[in-house]
Protein backbone atom coordinates (compact mmCIF):
# COMPACT_ATOMS: atom_id res chain seq x y z
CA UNK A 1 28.84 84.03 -130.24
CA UNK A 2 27.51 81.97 -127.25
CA UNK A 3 24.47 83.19 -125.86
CA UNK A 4 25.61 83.02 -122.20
CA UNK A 5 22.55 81.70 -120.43
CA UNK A 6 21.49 78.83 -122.79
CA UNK A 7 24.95 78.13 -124.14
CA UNK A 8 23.50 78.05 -127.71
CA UNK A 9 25.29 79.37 -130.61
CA UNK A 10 23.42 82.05 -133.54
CA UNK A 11 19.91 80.42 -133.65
CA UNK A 12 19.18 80.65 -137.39
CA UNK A 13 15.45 81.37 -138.05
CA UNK A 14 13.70 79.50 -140.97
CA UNK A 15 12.71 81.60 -143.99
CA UNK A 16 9.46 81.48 -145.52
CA UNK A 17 7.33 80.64 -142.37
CA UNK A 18 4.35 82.87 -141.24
CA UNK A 19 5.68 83.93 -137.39
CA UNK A 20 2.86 84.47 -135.06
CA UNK A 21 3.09 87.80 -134.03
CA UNK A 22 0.82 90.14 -131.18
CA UNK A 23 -2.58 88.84 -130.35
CA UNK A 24 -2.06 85.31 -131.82
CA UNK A 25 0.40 84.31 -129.19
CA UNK A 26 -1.39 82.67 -126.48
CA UNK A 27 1.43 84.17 -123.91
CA UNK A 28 1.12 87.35 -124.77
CA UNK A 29 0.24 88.89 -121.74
CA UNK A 30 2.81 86.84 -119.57
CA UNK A 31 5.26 88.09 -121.96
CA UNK A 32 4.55 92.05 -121.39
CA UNK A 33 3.97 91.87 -117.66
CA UNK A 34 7.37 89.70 -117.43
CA UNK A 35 9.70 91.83 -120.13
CA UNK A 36 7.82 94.74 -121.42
CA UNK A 37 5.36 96.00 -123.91
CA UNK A 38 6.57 95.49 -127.43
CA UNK A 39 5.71 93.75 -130.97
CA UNK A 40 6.00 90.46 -129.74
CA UNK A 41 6.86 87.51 -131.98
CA UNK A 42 7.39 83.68 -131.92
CA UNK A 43 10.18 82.39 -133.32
CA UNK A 44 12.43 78.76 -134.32
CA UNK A 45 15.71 77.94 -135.98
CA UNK A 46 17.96 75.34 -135.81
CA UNK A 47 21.49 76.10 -133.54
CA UNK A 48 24.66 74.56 -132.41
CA UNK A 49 23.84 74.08 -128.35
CA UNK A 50 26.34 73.04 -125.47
CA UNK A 51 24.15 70.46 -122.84
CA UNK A 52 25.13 71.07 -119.26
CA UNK A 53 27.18 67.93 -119.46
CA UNK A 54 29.24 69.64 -121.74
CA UNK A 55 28.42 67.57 -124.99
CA UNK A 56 27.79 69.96 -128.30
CA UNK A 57 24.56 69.18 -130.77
CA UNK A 58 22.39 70.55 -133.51
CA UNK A 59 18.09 71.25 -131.97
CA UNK A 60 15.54 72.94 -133.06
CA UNK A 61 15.21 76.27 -130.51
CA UNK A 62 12.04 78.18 -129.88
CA UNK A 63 11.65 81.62 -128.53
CA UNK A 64 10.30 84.84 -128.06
CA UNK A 65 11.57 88.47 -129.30
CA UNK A 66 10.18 91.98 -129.57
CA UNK A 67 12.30 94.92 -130.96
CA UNK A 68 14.01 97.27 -128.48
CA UNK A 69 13.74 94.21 -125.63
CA UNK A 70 15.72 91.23 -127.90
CA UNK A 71 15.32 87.38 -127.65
CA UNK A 72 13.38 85.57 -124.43
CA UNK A 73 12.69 82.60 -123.05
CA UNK A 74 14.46 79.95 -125.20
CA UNK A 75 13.27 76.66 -125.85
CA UNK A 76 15.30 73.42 -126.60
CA UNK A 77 12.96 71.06 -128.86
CA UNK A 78 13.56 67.59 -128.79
CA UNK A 79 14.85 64.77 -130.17
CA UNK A 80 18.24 66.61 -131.17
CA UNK A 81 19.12 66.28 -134.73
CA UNK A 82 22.13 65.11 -135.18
């Protein structure tokens, strides 16, 4: 599934990480006055992305989530890894 504003494909999360969740987020109240109140949480994986030029790569994607809002504000990380 291709998320249809990024163009990325199923952002995988990494296991075993601590995620900073709530308070610890330093855009925490950005993030409620912009989306909503919710449990907030930082997160990374690694997905398949589509560039605007059209060429396909493996990065490492940030971004925020909170349950009953969903995934916000994604972040490409660079260099790409492949």
């Amino acid at each position: 599934m291709v998320h249809r504003e990024t163009g990325m494909m199923r952002p995988r999360g990494r296991c075993g990480a601590a995620w900073p969740t709530g308070r610890t987020i330093r855009q925490l109240g950005r993030l409620r006055r912009r989306h909503g109140k919710g449990e907030w949480r930082k997160r990374k994986g690694i997905a398949t992305v589509r560039l605007r030029d059209g060429m396909v790569h493996k990065a490492e994607v940030h971004w925020y989530e909170a349950h009953g809002i969903g995934r916000r504000e994604f972040k490409l990380k660079f260099p790409l890894l492949d």
